[in-house]
PDB file of N, CA and C in Angstrom:
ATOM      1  N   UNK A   1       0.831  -1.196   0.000  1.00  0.00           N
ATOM      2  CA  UNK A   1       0.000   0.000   0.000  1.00  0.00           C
ATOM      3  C   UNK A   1       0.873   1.257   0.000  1.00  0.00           C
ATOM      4  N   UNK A   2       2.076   0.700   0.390  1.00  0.00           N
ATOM      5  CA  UNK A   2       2.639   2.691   0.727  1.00  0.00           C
ATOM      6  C   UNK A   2       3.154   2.904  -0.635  1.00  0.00           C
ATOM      7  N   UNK A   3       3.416   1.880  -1.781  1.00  0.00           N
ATOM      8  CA  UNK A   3       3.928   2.426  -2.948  1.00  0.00           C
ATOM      9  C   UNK A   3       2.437   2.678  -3.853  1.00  0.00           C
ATOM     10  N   UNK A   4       1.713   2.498  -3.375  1.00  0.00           N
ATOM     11  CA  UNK A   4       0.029   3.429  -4.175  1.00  0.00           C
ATOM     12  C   UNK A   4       0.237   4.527  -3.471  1.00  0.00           C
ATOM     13  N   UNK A   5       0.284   4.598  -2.380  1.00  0.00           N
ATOM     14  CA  UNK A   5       0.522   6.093  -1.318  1.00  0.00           C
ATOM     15  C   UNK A   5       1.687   6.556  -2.037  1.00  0.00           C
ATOM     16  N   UNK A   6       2.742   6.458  -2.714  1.00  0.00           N
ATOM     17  CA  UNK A   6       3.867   6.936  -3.115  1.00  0.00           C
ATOM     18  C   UNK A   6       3.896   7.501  -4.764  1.00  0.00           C
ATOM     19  N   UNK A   7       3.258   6.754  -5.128  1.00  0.00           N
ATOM     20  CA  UNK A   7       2.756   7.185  -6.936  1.00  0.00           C
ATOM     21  C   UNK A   7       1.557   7.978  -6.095  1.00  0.00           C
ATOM     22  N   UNK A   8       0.423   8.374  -5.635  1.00  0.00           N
ATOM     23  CA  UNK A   8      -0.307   9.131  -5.559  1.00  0.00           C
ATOM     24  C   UNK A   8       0.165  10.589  -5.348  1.00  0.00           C
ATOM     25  N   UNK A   9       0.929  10.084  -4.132  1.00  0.00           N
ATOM     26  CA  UNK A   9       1.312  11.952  -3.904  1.00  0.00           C
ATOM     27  C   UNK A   9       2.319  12.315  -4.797  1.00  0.00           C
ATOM     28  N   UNK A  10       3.250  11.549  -5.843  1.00  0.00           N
ATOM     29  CA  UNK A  10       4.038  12.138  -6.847  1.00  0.00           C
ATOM     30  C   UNK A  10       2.815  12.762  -7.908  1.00  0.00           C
ATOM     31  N   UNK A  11       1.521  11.787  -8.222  1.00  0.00           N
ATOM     32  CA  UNK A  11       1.229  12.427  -9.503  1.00  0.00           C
ATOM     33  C   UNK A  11       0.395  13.383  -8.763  1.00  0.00           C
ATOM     34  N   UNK A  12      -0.257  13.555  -7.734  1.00  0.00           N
ATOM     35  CA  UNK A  12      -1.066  14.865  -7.304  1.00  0.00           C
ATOM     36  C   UNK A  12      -0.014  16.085  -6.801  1.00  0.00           C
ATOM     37  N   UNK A  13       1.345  15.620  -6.578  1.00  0.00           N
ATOM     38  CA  UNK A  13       2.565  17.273  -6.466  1.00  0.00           C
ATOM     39  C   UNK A  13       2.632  17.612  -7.955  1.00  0.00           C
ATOM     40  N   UNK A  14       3.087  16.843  -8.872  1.00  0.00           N
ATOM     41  CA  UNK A  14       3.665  17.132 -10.088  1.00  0.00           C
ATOM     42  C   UNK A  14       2.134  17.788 -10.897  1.00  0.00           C
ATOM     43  N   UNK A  15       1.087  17.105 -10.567  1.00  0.00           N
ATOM     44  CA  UNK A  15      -0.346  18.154 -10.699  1.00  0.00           C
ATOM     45  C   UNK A  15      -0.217  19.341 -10.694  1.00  0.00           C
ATOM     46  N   UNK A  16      -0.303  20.158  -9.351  1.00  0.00           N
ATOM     47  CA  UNK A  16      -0.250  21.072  -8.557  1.00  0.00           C
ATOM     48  C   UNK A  16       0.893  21.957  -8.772  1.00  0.00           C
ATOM     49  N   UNK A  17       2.173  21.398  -9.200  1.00  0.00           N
ATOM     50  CA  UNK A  17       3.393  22.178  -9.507  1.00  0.00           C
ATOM     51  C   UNK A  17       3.654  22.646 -11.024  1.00  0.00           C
ATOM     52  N   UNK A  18       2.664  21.649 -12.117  1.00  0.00           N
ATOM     53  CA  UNK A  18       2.743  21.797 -13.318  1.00  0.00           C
ATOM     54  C   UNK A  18       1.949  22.634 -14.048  1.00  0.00           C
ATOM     55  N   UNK A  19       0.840  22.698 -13.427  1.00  0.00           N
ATOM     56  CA  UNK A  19      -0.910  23.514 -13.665  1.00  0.00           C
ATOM     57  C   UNK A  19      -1.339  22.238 -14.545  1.00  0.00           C
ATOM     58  N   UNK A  20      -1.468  21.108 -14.118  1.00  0.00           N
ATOM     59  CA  UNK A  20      -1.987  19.954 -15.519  1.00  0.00           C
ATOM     60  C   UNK A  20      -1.473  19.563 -16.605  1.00  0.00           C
ATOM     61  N   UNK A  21       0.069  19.930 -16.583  1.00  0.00           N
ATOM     62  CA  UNK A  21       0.256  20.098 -18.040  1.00  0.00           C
ATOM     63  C   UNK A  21       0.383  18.275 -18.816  1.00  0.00           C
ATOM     64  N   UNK A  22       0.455  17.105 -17.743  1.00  0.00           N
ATOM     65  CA  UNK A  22       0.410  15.906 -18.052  1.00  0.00           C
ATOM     66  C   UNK A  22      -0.879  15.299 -19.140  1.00  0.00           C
ATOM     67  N   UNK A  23      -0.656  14.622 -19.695  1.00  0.00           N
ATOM     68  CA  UNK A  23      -1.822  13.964 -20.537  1.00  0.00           C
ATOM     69  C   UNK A  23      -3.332  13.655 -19.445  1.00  0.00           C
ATOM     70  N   UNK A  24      -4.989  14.153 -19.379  1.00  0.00           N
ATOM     71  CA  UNK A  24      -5.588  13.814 -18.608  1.00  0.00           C
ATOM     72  C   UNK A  24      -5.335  12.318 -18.433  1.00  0.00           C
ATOM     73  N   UNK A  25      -5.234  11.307 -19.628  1.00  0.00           N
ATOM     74  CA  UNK A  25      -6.319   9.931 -19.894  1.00  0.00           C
ATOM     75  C   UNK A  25      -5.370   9.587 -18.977  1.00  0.00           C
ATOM     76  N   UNK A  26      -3.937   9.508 -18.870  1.00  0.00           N
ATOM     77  CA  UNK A  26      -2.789   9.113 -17.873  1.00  0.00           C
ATOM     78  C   UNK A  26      -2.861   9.261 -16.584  1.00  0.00           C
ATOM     79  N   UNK A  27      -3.116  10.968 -16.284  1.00  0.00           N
ATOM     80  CA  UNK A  27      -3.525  10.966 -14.838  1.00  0.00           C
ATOM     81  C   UNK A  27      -4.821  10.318 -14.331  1.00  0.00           C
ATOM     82  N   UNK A  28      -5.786  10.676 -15.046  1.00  0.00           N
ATOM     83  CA  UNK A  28      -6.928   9.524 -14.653  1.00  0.00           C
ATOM     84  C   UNK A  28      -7.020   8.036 -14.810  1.00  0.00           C
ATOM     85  N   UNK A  29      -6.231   7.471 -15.372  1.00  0.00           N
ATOM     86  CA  UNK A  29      -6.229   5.899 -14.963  1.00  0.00           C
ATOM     87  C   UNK A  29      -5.437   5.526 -14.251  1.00  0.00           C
ATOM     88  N   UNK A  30      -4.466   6.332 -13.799  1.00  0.00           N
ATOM     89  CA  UNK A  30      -3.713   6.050 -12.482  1.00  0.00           C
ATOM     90  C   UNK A  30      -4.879   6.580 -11.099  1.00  0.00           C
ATOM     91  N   UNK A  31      -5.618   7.513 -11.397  1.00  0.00           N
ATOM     92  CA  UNK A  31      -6.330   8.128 -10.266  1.00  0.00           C
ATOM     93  C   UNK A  31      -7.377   6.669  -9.944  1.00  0.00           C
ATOM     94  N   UNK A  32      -7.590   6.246 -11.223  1.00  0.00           N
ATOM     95  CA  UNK A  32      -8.366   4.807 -10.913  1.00  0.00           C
ATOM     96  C   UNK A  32      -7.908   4.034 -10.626  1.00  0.00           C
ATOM     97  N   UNK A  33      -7.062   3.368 -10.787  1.00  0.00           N
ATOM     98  CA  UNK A  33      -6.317   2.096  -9.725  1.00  0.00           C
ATOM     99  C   UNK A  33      -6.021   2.744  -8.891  1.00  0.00           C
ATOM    100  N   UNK A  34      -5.289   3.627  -8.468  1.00  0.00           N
ATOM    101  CA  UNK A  34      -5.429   3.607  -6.959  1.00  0.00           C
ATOM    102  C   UNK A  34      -6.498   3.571  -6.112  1.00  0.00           C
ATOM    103  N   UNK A  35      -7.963   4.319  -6.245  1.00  0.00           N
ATOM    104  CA  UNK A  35      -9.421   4.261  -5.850  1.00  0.00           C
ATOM    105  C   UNK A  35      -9.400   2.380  -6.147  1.00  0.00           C
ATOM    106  N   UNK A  36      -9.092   2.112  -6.511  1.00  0.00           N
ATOM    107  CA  UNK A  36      -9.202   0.785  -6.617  1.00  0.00           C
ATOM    108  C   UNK A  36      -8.799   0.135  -5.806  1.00  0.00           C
ATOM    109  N   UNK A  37      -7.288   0.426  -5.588  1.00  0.00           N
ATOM    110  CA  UNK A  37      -6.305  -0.534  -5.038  1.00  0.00           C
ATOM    111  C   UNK A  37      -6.377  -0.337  -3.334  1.00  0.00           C
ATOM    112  N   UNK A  38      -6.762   1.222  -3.312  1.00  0.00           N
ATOM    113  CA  UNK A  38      -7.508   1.526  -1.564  1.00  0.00           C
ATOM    114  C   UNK A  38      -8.605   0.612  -1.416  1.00  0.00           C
ATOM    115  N   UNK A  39      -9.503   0.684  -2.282  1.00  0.00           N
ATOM    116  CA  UNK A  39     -10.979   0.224  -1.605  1.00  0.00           C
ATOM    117  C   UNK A  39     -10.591  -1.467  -1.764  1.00  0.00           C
ATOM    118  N   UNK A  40     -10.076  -2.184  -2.461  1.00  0.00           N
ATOM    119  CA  UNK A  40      -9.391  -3.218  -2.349  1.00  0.00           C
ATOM    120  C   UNK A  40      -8.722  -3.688  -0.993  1.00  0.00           C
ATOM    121  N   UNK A  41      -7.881  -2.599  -0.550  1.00  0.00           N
ATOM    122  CA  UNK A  41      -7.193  -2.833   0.913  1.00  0.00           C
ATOM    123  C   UNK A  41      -7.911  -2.766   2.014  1.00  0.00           C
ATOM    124  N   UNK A  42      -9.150  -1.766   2.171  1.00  0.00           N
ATOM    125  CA  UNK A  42     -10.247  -1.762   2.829  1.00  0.00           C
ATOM    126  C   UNK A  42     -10.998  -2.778   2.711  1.00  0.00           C
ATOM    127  N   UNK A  43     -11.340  -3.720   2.122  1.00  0.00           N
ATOM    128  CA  UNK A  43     -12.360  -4.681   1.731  1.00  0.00           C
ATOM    129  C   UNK A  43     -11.634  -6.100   2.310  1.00  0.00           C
ATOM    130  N   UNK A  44     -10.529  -6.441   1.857  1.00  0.00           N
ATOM    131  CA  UNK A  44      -9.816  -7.911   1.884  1.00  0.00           C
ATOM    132  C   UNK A  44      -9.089  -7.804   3.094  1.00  0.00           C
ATOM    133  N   UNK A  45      -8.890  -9.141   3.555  1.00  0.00           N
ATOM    134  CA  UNK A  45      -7.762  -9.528   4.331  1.00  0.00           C
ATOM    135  C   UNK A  45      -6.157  -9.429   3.910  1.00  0.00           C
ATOM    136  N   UNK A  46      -5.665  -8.869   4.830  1.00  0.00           N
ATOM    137  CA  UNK A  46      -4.347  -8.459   3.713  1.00  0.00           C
ATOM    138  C   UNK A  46      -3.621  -9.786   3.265  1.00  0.00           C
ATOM    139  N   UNK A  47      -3.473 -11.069   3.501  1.00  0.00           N
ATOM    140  CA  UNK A  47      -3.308 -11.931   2.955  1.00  0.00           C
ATOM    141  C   UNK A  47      -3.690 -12.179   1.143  1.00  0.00           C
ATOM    142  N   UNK A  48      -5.111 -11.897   1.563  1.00  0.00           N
ATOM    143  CA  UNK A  48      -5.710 -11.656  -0.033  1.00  0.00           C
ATOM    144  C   UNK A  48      -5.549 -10.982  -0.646  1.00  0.00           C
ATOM    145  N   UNK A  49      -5.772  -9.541  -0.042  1.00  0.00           N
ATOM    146  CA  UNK A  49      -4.849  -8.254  -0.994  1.00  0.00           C
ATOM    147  C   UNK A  49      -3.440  -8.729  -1.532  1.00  0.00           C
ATOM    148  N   UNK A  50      -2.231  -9.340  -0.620  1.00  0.00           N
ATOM    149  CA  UNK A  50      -1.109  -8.983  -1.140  1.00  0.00           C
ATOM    150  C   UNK A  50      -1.049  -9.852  -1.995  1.00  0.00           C
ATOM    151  N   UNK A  51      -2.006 -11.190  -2.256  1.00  0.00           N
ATOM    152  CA  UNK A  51      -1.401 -11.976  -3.074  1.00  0.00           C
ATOM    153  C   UNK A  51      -3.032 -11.936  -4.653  1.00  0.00           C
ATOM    154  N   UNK A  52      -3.564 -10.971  -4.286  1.00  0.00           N
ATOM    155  CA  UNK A  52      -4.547 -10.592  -5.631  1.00  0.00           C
ATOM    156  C   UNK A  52      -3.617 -10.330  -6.813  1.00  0.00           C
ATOM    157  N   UNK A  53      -4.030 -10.886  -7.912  1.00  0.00           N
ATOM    158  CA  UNK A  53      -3.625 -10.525  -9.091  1.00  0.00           C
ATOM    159  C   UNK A  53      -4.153  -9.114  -9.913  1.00  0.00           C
ATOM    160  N   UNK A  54      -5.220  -9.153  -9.772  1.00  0.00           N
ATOM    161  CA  UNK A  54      -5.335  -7.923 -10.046  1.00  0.00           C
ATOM    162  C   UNK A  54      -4.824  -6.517  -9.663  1.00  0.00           C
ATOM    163  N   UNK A  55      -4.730  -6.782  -8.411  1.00  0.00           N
ATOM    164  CA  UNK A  55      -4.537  -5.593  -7.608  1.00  0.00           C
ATOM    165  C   UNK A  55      -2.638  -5.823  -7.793  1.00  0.00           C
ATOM    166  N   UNK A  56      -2.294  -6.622  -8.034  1.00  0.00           N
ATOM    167  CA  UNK A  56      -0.680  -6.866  -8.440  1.00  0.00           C
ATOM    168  C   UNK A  56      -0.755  -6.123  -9.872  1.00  0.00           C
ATOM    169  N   UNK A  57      -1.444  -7.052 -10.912  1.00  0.00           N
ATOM    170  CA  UNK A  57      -1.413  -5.917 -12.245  1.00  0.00           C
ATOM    171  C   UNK A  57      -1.769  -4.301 -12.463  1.00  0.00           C
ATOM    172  N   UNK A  58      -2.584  -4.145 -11.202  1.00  0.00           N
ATOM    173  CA  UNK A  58      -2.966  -2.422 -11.164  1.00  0.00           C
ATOM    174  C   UNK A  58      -1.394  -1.955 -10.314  1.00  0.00           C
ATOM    175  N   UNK A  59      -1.147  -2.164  -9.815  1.00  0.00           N
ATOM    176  CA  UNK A  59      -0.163  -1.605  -9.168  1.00  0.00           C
ATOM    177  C   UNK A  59       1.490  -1.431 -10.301  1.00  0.00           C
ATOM    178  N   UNK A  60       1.432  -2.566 -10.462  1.00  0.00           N
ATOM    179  CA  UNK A  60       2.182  -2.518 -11.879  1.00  0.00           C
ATOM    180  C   UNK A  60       2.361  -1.207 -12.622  1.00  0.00           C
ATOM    181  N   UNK A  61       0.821  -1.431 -12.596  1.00  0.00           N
ATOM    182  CA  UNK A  61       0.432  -0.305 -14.481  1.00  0.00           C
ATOM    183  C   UNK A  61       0.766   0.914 -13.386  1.00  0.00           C
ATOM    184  N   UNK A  62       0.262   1.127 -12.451  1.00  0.00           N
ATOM    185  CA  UNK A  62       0.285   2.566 -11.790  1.00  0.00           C
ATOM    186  C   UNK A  62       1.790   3.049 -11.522  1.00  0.00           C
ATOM    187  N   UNK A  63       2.634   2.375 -11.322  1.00  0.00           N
ATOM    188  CA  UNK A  63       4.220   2.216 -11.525  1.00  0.00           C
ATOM    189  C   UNK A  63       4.668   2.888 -12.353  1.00  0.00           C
ATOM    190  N   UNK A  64       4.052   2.299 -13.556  1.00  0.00           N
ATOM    191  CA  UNK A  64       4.733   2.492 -15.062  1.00  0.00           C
ATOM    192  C   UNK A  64       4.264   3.982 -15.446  1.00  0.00           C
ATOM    193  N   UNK A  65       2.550   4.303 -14.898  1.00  0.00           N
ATOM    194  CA  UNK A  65       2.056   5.535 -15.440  1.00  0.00           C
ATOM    195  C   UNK A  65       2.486   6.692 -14.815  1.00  0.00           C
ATOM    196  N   UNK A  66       2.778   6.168 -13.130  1.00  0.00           N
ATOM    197  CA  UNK A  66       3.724   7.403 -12.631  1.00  0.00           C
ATOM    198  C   UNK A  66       4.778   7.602 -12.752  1.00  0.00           C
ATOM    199  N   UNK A  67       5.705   6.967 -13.469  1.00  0.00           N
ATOM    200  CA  UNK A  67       7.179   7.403 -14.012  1.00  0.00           C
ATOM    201  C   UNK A  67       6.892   7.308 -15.776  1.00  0.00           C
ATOM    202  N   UNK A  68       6.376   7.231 -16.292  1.00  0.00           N
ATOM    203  CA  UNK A  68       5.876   8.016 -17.190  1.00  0.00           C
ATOM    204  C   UNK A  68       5.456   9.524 -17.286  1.00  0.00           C
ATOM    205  N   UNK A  69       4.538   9.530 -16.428  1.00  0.00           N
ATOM    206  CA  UNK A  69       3.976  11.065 -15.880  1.00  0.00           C
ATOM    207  C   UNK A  69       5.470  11.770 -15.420  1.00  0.00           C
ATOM    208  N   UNK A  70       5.714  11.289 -14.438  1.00  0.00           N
ATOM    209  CA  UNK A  70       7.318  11.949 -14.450  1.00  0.00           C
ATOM    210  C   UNK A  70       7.851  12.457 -15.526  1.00  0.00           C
ATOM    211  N   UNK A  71       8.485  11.345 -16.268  1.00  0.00           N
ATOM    212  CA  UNK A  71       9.560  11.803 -17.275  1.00  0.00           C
ATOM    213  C   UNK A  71       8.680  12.882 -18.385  1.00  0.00           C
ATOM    214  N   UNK A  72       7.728  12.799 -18.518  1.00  0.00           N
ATOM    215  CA  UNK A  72       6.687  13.862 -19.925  1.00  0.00           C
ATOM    216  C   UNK A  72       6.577  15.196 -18.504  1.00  0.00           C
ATOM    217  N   UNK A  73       6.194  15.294 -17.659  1.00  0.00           N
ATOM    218  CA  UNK A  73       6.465  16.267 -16.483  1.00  0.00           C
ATOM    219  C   UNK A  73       7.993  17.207 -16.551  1.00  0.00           C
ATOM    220  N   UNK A  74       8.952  16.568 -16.927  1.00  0.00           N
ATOM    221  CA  UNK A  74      10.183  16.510 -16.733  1.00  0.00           C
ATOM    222  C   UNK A  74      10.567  17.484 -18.352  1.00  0.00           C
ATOM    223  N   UNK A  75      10.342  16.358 -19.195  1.00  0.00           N
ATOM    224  CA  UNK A  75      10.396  16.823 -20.478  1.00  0.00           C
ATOM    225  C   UNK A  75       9.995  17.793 -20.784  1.00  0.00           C
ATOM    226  N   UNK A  76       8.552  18.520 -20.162  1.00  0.00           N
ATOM    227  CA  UNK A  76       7.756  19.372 -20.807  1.00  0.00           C
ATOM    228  C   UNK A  76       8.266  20.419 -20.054  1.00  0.00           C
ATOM    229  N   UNK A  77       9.047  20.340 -18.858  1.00  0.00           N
ATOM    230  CA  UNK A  77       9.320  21.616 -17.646  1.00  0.00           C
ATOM    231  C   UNK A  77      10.939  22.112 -18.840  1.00  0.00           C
ATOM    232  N   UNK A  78      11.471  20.861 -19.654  1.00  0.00           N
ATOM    233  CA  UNK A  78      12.977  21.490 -20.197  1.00  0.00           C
ATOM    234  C   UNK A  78      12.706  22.154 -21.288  1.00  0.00           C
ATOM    235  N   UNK A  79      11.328  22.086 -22.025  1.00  0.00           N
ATOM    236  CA  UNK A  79      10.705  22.590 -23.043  1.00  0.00           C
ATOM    237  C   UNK A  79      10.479  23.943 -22.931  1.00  0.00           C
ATOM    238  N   UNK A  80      10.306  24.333 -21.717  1.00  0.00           N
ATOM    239  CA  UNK A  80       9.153  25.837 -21.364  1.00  0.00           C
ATOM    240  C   UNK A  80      10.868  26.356 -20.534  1.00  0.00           C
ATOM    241  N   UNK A  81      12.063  25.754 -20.292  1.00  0.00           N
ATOM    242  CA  UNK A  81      13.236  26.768 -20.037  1.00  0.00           C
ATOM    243  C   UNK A  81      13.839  27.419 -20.823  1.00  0.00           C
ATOM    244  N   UNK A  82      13.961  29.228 -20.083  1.00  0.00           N
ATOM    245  CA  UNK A  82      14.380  30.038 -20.789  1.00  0.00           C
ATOM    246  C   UNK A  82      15.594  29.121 -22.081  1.00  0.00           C
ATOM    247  N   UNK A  83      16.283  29.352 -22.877  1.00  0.00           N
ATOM    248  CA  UNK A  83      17.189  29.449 -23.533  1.00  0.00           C
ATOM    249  C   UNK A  83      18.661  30.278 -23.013  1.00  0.00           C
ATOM    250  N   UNK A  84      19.804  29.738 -22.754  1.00  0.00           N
ATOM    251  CA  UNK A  84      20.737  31.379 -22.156  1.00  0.00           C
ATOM    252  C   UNK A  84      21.567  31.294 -23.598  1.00  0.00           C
ATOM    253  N   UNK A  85      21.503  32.795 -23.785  1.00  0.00           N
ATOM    254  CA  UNK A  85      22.067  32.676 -24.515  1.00  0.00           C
ATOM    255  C   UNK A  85      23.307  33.429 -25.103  1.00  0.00           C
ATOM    256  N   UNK A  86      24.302  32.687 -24.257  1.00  0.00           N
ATOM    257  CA  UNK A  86      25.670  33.402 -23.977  1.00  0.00           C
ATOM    258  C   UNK A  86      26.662  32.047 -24.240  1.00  0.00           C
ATOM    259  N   UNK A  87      27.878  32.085 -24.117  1.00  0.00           N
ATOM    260  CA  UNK A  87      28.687  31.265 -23.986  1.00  0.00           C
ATOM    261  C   UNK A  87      30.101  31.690 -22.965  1.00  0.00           C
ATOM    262  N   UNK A  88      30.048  30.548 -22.196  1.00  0.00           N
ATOM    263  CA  UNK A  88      31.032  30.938 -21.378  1.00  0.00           C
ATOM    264  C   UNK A  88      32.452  30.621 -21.685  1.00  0.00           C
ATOM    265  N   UNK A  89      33.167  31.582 -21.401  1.00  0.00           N
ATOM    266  CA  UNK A  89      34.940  31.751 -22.168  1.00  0.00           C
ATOM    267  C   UNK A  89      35.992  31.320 -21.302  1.00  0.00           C
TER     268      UNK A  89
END
Protein backbone atom coordinates (compact mmCIF):
# COMPACT_ATOMS: atom_id res chain seq x y z
CA UNK A 1 0.00 0.00 0.00
CA UNK A 2 2.64 2.69 0.73
CA UNK A 3 3.93 2.43 -2.95
CA UNK A 4 0.03 3.43 -4.18
CA UNK A 5 0.52 6.09 -1.32
CA UNK A 6 3.87 6.94 -3.12
CA UNK A 7 2.76 7.18 -6.94
CA UNK A 8 -0.31 9.13 -5.56
CA UNK A 9 1.31 11.95 -3.90
CA UNK A 10 4.04 12.14 -6.85
CA UNK A 11 1.23 12.43 -9.50
CA UNK A 12 -1.07 14.86 -7.30
CA UNK A 13 2.57 17.27 -6.47
CA UNK A 14 3.67 17.13 -10.09
CA UNK A 15 -0.35 18.15 -10.70
CA UNK A 16 -0.25 21.07 -8.56
CA UNK A 17 3.39 22.18 -9.51
CA UNK A 18 2.74 21.80 -13.32
CA UNK A 19 -0.91 23.51 -13.67
CA UNK A 20 -1.99 19.95 -15.52
CA UNK A 21 0.26 20.10 -18.04
CA UNK A 22 0.41 15.91 -18.05
CA UNK A 23 -1.82 13.96 -20.54
CA UNK A 24 -5.59 13.81 -18.61
CA UNK A 25 -6.32 9.93 -19.89
CA UNK A 26 -2.79 9.11 -17.87
CA UNK A 27 -3.53 10.97 -14.84
CA UNK A 28 -6.93 9.52 -14.65
CA UNK A 29 -6.23 5.90 -14.96
CA UNK A 30 -3.71 6.05 -12.48
CA UNK A 31 -6.33 8.13 -10.27
CA UNK A 32 -8.37 4.81 -10.91
CA UNK A 33 -6.32 2.10 -9.73
CA UNK A 34 -5.43 3.61 -6.96
CA UNK A 35 -9.42 4.26 -5.85
CA UNK A 36 -9.20 0.79 -6.62
CA UNK A 37 -6.31 -0.53 -5.04
CA UNK A 38 -7.51 1.53 -1.56
CA UNK A 39 -10.98 0.22 -1.61
CA UNK A 40 -9.39 -3.22 -2.35
CA UNK A 41 -7.19 -2.83 0.91
CA UNK A 42 -10.25 -1.76 2.83
CA UNK A 43 -12.36 -4.68 1.73
CA UNK A 44 -9.82 -7.91 1.88
CA UNK A 45 -7.76 -9.53 4.33
CA UNK A 46 -4.35 -8.46 3.71
CA UNK A 47 -3.31 -11.93 2.95
CA UNK A 48 -5.71 -11.66 -0.03
CA UNK A 49 -4.85 -8.25 -0.99
CA UNK A 50 -1.11 -8.98 -1.14
CA UNK A 51 -1.40 -11.98 -3.07
CA UNK A 52 -4.55 -10.59 -5.63
CA UNK A 53 -3.63 -10.52 -9.09
CA UNK A 54 -5.34 -7.92 -10.05
CA UNK A 55 -4.54 -5.59 -7.61
CA UNK A 56 -0.68 -6.87 -8.44
CA UNK A 57 -1.41 -5.92 -12.25
CA UNK A 58 -2.97 -2.42 -11.16
CA UNK A 59 -0.16 -1.60 -9.17
CA UNK A 60 2.18 -2.52 -11.88
CA UNK A 61 0.43 -0.31 -14.48
CA UNK A 62 0.29 2.57 -11.79
CA UNK A 63 4.22 2.22 -11.53
CA UNK A 64 4.73 2.49 -15.06
CA UNK A 65 2.06 5.54 -15.44
CA UNK A 66 3.72 7.40 -12.63
CA UNK A 67 7.18 7.40 -14.01
CA UNK A 68 5.88 8.02 -17.19
CA UNK A 69 3.98 11.07 -15.88
CA UNK A 70 7.32 11.95 -14.45
CA UNK A 71 9.56 11.80 -17.28
CA UNK A 72 6.69 13.86 -19.93
CA UNK A 73 6.47 16.27 -16.48
CA UNK A 74 10.18 16.51 -16.73
CA UNK A 75 10.40 16.82 -20.48
CA UNK A 76 7.76 19.37 -20.81
CA UNK A 77 9.32 21.62 -17.65
CA UNK A 78 12.98 21.49 -20.20
CA UNK A 79 10.71 22.59 -23.04
CA UNK A 80 9.15 25.84 -21.36
CA UNK A 81 13.24 26.77 -20.04
CA UNK A 82 14.38 30.04 -20.79
CA UNK A 83 17.19 29.45 -23.53
CA UNK A 84 20.74 31.38 -22.16
CA UNK A 85 22.07 32.68 -24.51
CA UNK A 86 25.67 33.40 -23.98
CA UNK A 87 28.69 31.27 -23.99
CA UNK A 88 31.03 30.94 -21.38
CA UNK A 89 34.94 31.75 -22.17
Amino acid sequence: MQQVIDCEGTIRTLLVLNNSLRPLSERETALIDIEFIRKRYQILPRADFESNADIERRLIRLKELTEKIVQEDHKRKDENLPQNDFVEV
